[in-house]
C-alpha atoms as a PDB file:
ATOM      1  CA  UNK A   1      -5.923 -13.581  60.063  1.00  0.00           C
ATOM      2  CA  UNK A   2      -8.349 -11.569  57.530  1.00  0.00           C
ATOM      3  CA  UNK A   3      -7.173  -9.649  54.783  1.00  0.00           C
ATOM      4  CA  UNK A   4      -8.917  -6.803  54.113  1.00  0.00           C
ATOM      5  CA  UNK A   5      -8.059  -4.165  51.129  1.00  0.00           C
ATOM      6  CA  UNK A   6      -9.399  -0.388  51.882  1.00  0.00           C
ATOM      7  CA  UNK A   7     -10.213   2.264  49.818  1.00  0.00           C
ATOM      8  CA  UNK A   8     -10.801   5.860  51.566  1.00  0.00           C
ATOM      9  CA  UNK A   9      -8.955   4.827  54.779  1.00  0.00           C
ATOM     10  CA  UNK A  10      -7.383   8.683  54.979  1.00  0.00           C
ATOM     11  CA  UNK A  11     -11.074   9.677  56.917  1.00  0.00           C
ATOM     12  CA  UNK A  12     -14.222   9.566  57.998  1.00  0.00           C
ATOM     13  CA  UNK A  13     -15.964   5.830  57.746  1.00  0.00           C
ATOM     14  CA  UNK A  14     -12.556   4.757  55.631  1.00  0.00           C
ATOM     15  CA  UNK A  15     -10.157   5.656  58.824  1.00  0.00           C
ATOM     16  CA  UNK A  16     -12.822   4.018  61.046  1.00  0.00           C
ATOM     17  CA  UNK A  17     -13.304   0.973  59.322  1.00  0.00           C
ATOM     18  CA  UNK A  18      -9.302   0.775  58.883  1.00  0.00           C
ATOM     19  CA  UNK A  19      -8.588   1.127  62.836  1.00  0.00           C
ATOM     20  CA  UNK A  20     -10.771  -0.970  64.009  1.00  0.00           C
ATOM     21  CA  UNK A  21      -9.604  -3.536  61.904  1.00  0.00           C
ATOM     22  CA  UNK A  22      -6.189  -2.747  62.288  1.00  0.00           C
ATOM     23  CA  UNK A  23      -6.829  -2.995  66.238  1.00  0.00           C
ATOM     24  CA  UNK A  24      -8.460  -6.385  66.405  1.00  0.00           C
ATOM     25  CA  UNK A  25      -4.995  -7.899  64.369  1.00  0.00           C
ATOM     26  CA  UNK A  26      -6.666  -8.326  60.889  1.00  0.00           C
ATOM     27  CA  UNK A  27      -4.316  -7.638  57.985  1.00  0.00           C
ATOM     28  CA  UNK A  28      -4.588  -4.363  56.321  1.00  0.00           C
ATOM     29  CA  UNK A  29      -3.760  -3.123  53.013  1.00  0.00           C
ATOM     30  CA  UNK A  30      -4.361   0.871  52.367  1.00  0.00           C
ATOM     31  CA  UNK A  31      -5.297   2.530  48.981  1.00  0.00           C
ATOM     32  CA  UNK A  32      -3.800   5.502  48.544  1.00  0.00           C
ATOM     33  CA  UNK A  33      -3.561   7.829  45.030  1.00  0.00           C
ATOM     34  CA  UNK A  34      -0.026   8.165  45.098  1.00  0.00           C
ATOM     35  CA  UNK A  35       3.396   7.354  47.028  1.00  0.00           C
ATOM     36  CA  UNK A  36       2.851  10.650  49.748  1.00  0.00           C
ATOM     37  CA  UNK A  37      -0.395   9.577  50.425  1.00  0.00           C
ATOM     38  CA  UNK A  38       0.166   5.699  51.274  1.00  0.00           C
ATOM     39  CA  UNK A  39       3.541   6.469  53.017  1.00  0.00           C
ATOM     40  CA  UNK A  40       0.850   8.658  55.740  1.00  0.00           C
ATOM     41  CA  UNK A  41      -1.458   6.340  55.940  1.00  0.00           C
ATOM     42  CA  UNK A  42       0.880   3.190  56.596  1.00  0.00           C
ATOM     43  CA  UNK A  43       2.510   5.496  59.110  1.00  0.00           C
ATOM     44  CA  UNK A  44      -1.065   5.733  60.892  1.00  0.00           C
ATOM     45  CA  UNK A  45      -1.594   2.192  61.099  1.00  0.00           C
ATOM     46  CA  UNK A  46       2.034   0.636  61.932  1.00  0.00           C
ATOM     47  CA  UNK A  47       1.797  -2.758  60.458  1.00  0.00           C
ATOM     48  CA  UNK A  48      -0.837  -1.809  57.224  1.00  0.00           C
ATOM     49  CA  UNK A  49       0.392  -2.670  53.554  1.00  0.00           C
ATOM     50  CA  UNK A  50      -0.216  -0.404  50.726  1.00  0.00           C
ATOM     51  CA  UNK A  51      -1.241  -0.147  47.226  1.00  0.00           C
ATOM     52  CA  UNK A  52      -0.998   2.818  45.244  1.00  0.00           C
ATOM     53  CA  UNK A  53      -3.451   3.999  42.198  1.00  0.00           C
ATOM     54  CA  UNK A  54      -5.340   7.027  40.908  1.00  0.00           C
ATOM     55  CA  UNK A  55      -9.277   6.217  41.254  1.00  0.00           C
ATOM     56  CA  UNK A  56     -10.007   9.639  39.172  1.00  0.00           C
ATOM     57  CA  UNK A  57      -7.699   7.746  36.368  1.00  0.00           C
ATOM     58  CA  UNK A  58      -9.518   3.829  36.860  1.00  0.00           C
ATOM     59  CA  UNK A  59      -7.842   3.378  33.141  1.00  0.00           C
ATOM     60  CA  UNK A  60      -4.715   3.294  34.620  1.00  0.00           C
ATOM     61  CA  UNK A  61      -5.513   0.921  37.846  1.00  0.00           C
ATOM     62  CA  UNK A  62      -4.209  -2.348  36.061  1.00  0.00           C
ATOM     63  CA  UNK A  63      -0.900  -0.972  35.061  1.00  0.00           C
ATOM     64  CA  UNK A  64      -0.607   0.604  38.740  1.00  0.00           C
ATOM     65  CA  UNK A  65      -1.545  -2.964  40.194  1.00  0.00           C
ATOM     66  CA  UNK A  66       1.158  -4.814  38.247  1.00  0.00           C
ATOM     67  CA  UNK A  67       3.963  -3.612  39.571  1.00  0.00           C
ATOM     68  CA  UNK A  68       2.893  -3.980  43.231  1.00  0.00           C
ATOM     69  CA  UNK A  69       2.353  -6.692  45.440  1.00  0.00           C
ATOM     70  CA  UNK A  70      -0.764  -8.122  45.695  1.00  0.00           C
ATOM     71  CA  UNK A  71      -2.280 -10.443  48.732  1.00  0.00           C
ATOM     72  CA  UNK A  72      -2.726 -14.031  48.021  1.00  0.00           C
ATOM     73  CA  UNK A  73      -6.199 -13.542  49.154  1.00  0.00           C
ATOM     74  CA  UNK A  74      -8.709 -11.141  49.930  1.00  0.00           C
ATOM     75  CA  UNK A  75     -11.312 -11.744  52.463  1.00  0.00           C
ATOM     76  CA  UNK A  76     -12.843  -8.095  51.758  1.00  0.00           C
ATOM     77  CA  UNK A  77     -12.741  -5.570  49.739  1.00  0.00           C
ATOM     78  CA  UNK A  78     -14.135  -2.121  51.273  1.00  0.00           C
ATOM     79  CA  UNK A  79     -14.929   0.641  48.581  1.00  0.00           C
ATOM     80  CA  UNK A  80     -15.251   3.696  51.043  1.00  0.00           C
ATOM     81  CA  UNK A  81     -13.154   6.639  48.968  1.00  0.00           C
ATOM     82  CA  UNK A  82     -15.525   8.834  47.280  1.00  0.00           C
ATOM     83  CA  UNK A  83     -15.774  11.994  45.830  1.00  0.00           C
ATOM     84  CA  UNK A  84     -18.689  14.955  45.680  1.00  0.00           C
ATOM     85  CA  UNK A  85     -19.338  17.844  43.805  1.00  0.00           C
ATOM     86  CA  UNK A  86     -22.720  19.636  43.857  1.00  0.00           C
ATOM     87  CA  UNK A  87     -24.487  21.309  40.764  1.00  0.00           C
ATOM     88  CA  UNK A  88     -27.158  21.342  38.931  1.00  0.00           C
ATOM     89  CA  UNK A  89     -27.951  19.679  35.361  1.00  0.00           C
ATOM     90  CA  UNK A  90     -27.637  23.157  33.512  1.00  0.00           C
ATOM     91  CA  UNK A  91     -24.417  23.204  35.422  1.00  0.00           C
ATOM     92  CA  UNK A  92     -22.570  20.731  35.317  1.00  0.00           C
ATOM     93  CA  UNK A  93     -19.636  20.258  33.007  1.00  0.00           C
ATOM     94  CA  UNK A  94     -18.542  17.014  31.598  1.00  0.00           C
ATOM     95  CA  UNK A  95     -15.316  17.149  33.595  1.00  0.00           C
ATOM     96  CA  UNK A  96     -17.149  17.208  36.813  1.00  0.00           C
ATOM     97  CA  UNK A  97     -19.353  14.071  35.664  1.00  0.00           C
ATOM     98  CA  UNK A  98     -16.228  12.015  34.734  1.00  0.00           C
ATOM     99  CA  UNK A  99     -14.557  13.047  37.940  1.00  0.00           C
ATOM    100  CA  UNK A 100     -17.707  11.536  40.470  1.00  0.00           C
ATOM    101  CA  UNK A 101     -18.430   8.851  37.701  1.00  0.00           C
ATOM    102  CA  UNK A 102     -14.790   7.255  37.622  1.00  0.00           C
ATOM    103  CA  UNK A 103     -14.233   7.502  41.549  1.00  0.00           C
ATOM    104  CA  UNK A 104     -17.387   6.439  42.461  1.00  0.00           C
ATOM    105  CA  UNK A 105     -18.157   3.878  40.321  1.00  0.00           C
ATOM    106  CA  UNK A 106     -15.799   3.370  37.120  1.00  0.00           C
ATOM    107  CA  UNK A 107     -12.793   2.828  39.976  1.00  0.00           C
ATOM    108  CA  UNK A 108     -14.250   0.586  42.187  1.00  0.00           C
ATOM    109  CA  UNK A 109     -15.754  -2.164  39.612  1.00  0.00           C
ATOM    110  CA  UNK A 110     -12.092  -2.129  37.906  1.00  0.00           C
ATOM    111  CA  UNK A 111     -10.375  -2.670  41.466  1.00  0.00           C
ATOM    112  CA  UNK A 112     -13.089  -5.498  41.730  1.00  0.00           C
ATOM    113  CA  UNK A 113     -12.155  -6.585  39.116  1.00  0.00           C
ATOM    114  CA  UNK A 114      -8.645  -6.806  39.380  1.00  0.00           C
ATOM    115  CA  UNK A 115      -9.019  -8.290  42.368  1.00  0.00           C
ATOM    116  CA  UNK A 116     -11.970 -10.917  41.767  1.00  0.00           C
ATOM    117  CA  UNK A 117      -9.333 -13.986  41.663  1.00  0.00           C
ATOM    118  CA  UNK A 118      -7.869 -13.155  45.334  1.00  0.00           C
ATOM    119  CA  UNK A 119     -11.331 -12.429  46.676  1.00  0.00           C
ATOM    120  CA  UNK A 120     -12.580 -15.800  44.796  1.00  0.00           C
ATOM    121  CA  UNK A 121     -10.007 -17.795  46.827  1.00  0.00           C
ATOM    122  CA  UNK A 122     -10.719 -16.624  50.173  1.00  0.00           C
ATOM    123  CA  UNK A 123     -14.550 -16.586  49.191  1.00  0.00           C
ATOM    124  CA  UNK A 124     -14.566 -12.953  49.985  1.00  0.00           C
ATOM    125  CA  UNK A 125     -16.585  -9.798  50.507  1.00  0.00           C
ATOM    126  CA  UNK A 126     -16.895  -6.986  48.439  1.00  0.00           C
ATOM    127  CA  UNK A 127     -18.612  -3.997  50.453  1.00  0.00           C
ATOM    128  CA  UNK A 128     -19.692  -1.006  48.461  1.00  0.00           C
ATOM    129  CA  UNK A 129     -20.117   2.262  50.853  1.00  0.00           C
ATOM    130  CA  UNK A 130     -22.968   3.938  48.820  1.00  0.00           C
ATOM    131  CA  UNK A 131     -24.905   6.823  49.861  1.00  0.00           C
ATOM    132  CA  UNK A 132     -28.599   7.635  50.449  1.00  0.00           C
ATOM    133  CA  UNK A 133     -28.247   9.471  47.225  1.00  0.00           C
ATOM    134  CA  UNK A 134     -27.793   5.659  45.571  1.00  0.00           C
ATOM    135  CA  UNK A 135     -31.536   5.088  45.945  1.00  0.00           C
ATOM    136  CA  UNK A 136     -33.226   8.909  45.802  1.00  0.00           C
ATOM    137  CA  UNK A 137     -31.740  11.766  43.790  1.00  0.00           C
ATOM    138  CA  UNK A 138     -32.443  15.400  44.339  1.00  0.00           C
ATOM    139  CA  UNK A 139     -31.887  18.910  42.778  1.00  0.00           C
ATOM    140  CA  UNK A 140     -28.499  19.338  42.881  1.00  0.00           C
ATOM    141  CA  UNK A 141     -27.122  16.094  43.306  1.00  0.00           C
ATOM    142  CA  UNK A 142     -27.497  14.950  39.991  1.00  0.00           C
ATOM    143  CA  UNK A 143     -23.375  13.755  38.922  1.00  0.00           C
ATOM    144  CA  UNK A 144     -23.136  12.240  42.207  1.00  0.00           C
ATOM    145  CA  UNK A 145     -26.186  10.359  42.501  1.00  0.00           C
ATOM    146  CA  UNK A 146     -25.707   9.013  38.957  1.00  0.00           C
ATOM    147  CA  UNK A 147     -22.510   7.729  40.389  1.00  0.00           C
ATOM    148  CA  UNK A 148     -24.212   5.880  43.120  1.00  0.00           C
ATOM    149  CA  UNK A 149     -27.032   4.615  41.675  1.00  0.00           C
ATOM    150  CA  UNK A 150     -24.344   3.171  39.081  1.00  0.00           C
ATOM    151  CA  UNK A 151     -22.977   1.928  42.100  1.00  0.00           C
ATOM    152  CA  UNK A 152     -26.198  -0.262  43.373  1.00  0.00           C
ATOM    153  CA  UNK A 153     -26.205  -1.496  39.889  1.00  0.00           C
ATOM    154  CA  UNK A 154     -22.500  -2.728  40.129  1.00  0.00           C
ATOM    155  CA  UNK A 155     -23.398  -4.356  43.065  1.00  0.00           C
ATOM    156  CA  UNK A 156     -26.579  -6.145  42.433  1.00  0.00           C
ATOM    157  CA  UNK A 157     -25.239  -7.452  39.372  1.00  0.00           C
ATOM    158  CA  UNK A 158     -22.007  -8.660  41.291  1.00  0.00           C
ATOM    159  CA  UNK A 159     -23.891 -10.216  43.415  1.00  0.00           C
ATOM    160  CA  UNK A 160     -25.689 -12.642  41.230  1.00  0.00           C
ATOM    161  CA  UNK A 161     -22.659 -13.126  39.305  1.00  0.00           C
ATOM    162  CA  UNK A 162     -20.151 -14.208  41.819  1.00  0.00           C
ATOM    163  CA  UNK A 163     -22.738 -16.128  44.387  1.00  0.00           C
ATOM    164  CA  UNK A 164     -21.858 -19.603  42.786  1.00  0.00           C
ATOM    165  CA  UNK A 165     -18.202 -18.381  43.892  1.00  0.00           C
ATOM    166  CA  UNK A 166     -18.831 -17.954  47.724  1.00  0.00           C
ATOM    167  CA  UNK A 167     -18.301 -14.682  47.155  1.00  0.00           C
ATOM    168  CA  UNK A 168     -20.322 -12.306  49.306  1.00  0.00           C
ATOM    169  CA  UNK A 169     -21.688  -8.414  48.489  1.00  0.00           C
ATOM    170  CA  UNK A 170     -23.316  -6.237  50.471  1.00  0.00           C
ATOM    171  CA  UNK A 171     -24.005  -2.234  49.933  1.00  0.00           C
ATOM    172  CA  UNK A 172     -24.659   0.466  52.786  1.00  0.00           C
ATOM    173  CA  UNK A 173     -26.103   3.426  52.272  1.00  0.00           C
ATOM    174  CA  UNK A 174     -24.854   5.853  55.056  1.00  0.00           C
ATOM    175  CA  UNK A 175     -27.336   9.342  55.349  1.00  0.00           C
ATOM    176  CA  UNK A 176     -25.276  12.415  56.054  1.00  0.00           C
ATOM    177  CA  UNK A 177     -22.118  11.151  57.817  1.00  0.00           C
ATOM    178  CA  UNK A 178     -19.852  13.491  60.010  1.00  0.00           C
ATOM    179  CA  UNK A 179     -16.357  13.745  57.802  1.00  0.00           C
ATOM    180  CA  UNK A 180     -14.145  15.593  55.521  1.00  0.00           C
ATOM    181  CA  UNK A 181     -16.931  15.222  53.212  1.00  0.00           C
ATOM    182  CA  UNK A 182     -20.073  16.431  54.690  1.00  0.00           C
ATOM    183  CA  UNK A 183     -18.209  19.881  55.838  1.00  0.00           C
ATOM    184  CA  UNK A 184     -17.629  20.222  51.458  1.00  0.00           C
ATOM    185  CA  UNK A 185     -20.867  19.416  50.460  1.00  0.00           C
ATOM    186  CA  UNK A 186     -22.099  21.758  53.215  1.00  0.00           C
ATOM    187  CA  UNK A 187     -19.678  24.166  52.226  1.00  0.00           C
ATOM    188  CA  UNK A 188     -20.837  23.977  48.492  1.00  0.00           C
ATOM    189  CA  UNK A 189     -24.430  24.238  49.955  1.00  0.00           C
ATOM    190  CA  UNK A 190     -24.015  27.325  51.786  1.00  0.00           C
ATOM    191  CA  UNK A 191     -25.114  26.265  54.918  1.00  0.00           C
ATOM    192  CA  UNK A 192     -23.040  26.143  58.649  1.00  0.00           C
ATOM    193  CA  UNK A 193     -21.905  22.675  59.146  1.00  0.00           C
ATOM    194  CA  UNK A 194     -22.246  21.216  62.770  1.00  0.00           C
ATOM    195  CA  UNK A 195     -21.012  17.823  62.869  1.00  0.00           C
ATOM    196  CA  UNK A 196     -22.708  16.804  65.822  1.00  0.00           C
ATOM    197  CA  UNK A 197     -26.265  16.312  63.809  1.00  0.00           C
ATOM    198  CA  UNK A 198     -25.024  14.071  61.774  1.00  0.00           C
ATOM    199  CA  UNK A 199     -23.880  10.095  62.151  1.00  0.00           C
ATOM    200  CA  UNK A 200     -20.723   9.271  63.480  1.00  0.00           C
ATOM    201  CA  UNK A 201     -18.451   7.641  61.178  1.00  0.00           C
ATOM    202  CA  UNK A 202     -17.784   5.329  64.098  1.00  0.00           C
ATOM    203  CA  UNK A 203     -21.406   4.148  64.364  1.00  0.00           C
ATOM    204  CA  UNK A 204     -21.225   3.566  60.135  1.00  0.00           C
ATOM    205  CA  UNK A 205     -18.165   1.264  60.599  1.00  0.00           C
ATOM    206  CA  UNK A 206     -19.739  -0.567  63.612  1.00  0.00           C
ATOM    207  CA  UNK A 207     -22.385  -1.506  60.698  1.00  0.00           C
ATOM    208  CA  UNK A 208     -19.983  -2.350  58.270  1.00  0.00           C
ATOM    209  CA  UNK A 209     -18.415  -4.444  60.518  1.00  0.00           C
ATOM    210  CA  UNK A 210     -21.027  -6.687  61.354  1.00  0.00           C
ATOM    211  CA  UNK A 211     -21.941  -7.141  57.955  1.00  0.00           C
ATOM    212  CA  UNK A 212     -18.732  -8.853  57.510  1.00  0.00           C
ATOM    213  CA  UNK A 213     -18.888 -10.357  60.469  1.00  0.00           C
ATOM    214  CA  UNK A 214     -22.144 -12.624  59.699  1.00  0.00           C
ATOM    215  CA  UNK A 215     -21.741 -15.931  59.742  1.00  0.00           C
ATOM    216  CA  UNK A 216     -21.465 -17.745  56.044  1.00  0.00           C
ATOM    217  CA  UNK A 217     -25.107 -18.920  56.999  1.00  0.00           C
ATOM    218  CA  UNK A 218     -26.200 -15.732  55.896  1.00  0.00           C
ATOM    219  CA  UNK A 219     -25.787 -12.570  53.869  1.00  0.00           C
ATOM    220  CA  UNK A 220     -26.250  -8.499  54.134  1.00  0.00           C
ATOM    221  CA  UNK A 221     -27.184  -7.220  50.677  1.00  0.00           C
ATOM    222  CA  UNK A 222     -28.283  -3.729  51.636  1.00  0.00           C
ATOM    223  CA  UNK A 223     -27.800  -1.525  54.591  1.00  0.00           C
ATOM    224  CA  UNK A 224     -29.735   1.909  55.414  1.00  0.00           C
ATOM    225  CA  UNK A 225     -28.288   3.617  58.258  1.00  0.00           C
ATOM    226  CA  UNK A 226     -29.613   7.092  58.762  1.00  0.00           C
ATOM    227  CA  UNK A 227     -28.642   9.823  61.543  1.00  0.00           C
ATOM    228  CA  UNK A 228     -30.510   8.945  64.613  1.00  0.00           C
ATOM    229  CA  UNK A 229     -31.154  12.767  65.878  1.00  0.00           C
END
């Protein structure tokens, strides 16, 4: 039986991702940013473990680790939880940058981190969920898409660096997604959100899915999926 540690499992791709894992009888184990949130989500998925740690605050991850239980070994980690906030350059206040910089990207290389020696044991997979805005930027999007082109950086250089391990990384970069998120950023944008133009989160995790599925033979290192209407 897999274990599989999941970041953003609260909604959208996270909470499809988690299910379907949950339903085929793999082992999962739920961030959540504090005690409320991971006593909801455990209570979602009967069965699903929890850790507990504030991505806005990745300083902090290591102490919030140590006094939990950890798995033995990893056979994925997902990094789905992410955060947006529009603006542009002239905008944008350093407290906003931090915010999408240490959620998107400072969090998720110190969980990897943290977590490299259980993920080196199973010989693991580390999945980023990045974002079309990880490989083009536009007006507007500047604090986020910093954060996710940080993020293909992480995992390119992950890659190469734990390949000798057996340890696998891939990154997908959902377009606009149907979620929590996309009615925000829509909001923020001033426009009516309709979720039925945009990609199923269900259709995301069905890619995510088979990524780390492959056989060992071979290896997803990036993933475009991008609304099919």
């Amino acid at each position: 039986m897999a274990t599989h540690v999941i970041t953003g499992a609260g909604s959208g791709i996270g909470a499809a991702v988690a299910r379907r894992l949950h339903e085929r009888g793999d082992e999962i184990v739920l961030h959540a940013r504090d005690a409320g949130r991971a006593k909801e989500l455990a209570a979602a998925l009967p069965g699903a473990k929890t850790l507990v740690g504030d991505l806005a605050d990745p300083a902090k991850l290591s102490w919030a680790l140590s006094h939990q239980s950890l798995p033995d070994r990893v056979d994925s980690l997902l990094h789905i939880a992410g955060v947006v906030d529009l603006g542009s350059v002239g905008d944008l206040t350093p407290k906003t940058w931090l915010n999408q910089l240490n959620v998107n990207l400072v969090a998720p290389a110190e969980l990897t981190r943290l977590l490299l020696p259980q993920l080196r044991v199973a010989q693991g997979h580390v999945l980023f969920v990045n974002s079309g805005s990880g490989l083009n930027a536009h007006a507007g999007w500047a604090a986020y898409g910093a954060s996710k082109h940080g993020l293909k950086a992480l995992a390119d250089a992950l890659r190469q660096e734990e390949h000798g391990n057996g340890v696998r990384v891939t990154s997908v970069y959902p377009g606009r997604t149907a979620s929590p998120m996309q009615a925000k950023v829509h909001q923020q944008e001033g426009k009516e959100y309709d979720p039925a133009k945009w990609i199923d989160p269900e259709s995301v995790a069905t890619t995510i899915l088979m990524a780390l599925d492959l056989p060992r033979d071979a290896e997803v290192n990036d993933l475009t999926v991008r609304p099919g209407r």
